[in-house]
C-alpha atoms as a PDB file:
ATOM      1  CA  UNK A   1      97.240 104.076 108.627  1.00  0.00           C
ATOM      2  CA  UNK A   2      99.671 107.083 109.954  1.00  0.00           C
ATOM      3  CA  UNK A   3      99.603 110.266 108.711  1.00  0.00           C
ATOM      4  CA  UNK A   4     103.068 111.522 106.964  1.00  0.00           C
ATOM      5  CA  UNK A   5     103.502 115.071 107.392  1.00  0.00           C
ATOM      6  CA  UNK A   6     107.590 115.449 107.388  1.00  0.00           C
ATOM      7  CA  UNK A   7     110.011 114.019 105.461  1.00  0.00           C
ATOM      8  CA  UNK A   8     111.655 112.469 108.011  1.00  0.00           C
ATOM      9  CA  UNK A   9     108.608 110.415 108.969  1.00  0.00           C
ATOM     10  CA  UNK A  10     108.594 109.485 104.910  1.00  0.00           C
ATOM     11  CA  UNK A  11     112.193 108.366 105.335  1.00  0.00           C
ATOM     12  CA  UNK A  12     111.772 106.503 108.253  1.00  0.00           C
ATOM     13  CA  UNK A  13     108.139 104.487 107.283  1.00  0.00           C
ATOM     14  CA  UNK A  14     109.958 103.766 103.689  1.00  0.00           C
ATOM     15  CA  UNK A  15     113.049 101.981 104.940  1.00  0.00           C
ATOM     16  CA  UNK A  16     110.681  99.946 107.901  1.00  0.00           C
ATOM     17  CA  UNK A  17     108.602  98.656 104.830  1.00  0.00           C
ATOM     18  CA  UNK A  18     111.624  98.172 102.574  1.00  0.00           C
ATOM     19  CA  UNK A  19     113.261  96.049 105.499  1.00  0.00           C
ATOM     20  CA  UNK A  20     110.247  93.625 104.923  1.00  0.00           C
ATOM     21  CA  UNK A  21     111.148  92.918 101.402  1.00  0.00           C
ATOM     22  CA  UNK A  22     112.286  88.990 101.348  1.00  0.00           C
ATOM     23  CA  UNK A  23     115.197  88.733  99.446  1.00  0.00           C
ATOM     24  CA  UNK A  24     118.350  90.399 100.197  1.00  0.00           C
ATOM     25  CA  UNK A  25     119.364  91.844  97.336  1.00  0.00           C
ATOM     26  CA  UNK A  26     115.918  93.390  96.911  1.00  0.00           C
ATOM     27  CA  UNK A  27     116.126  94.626 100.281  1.00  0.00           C
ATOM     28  CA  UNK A  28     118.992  95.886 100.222  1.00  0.00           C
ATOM     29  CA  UNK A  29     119.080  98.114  96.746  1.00  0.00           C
ATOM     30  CA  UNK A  30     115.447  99.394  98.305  1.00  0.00           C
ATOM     31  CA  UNK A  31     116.674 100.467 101.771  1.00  0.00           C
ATOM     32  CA  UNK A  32     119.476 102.210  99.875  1.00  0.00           C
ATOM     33  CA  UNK A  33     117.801 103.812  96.978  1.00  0.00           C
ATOM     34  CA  UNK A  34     115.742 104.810  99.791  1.00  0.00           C
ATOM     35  CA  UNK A  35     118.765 106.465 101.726  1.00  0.00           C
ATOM     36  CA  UNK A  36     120.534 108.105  98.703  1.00  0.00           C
ATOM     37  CA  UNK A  37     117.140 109.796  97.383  1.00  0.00           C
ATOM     38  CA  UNK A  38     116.412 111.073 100.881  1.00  0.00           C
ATOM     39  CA  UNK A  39     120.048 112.568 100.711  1.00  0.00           C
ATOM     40  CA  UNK A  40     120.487 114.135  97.542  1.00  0.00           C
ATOM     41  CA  UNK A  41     116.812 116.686  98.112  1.00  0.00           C
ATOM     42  CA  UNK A  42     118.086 117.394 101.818  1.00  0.00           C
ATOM     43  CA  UNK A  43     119.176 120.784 100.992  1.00  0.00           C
ATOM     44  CA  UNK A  44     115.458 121.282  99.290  1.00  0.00           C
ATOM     45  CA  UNK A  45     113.686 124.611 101.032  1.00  0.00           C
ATOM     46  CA  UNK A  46     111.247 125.545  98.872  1.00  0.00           C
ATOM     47  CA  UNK A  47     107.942 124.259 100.699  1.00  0.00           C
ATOM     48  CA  UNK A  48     106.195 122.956  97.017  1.00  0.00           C
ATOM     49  CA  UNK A  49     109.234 120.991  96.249  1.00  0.00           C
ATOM     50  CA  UNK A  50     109.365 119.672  99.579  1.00  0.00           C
ATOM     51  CA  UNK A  51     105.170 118.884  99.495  1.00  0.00           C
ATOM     52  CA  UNK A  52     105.630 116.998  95.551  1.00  0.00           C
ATOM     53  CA  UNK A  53     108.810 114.819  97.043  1.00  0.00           C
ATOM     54  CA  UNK A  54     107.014 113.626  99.748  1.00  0.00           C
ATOM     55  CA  UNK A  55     103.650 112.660  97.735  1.00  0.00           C
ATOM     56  CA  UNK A  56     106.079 110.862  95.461  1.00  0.00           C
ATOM     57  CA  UNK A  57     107.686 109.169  98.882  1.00  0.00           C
ATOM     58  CA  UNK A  58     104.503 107.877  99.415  1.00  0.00           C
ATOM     59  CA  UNK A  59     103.367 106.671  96.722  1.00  0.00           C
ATOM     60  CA  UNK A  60     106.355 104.618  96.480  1.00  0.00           C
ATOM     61  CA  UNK A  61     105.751 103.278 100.340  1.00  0.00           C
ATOM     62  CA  UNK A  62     102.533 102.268  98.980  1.00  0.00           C
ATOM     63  CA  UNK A  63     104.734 100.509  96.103  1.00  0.00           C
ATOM     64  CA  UNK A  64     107.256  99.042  98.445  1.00  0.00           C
ATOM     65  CA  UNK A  65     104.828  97.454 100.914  1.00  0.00           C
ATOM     66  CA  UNK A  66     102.595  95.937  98.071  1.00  0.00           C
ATOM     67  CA  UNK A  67     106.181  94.658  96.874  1.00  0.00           C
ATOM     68  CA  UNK A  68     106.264  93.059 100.260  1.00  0.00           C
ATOM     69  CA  UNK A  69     103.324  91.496 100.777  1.00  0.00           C
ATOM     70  CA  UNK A  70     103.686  89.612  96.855  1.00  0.00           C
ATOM     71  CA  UNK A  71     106.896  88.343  98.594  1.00  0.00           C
ATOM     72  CA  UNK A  72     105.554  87.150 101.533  1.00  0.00           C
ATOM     73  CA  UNK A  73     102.956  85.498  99.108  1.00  0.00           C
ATOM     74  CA  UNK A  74     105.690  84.137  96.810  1.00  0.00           C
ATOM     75  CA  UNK A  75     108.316  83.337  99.364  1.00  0.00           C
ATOM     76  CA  UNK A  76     111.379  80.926  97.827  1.00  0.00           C
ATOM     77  CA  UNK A  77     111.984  78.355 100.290  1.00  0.00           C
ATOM     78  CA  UNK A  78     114.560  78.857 102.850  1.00  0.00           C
ATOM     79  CA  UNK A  79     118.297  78.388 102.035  1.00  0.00           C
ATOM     80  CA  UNK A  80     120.795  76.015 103.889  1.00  0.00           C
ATOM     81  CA  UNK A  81     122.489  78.827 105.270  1.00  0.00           C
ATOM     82  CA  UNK A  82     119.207  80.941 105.971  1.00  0.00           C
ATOM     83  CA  UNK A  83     117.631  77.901 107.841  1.00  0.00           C
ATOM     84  CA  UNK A  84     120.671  77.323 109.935  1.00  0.00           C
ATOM     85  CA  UNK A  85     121.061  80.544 111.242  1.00  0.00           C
ATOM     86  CA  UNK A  86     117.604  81.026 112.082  1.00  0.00           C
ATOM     87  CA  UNK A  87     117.502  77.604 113.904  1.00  0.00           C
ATOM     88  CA  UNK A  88     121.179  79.068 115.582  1.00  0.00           C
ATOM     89  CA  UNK A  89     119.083  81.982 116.791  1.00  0.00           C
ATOM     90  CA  UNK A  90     116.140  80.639 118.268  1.00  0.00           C
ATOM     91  CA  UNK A  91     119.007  78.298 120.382  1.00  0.00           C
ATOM     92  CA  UNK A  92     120.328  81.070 121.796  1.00  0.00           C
END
């Protein structure tokens, strides 16, 4: 496990895990939740503040890769459209 110690590393590690989430909705309000939370305490200086956002960061990276791993346990099966682009890609 990697030790987090700036909240640039916390950004970074949360939106890798939330990329892993299976469905693309899911993924895709995570990565940007993700984004607009990291962006609205950027202007944050005061060192405590700082210190309590980023042990809330991680405890929701632990959330958000436990999140991923259900999903991988409970994947749907693959659509049409999923299946043909992924057998398009391995073509190429």
């Amino acid at each position: 496990m990697t030790v987090i110690t700036s909240p640039n590393e916390c950004n970074f590690a949360q939106i890798e895990a939330g990329m892993g989430i299976p469905g693309n909705l899911q993924r895709t309000y995570s990565v940007r939740r993700i984004k607009d939370a990291f962006r609205e305490h950027k202007e944050d200086s005061d060192y405590e503040r700082i210190d309590d956002l980023i042990t809330f960061a991680k405890i929701n990276l632990e959330i958000i890769k436990r999140q991923v791993l259900i999903g991988d346990l409970y994947r749907e099966p693959e659509t049409v459209i999923e299946h043909h682009l992924k057998s398009n890609k391995s073509n190429q």
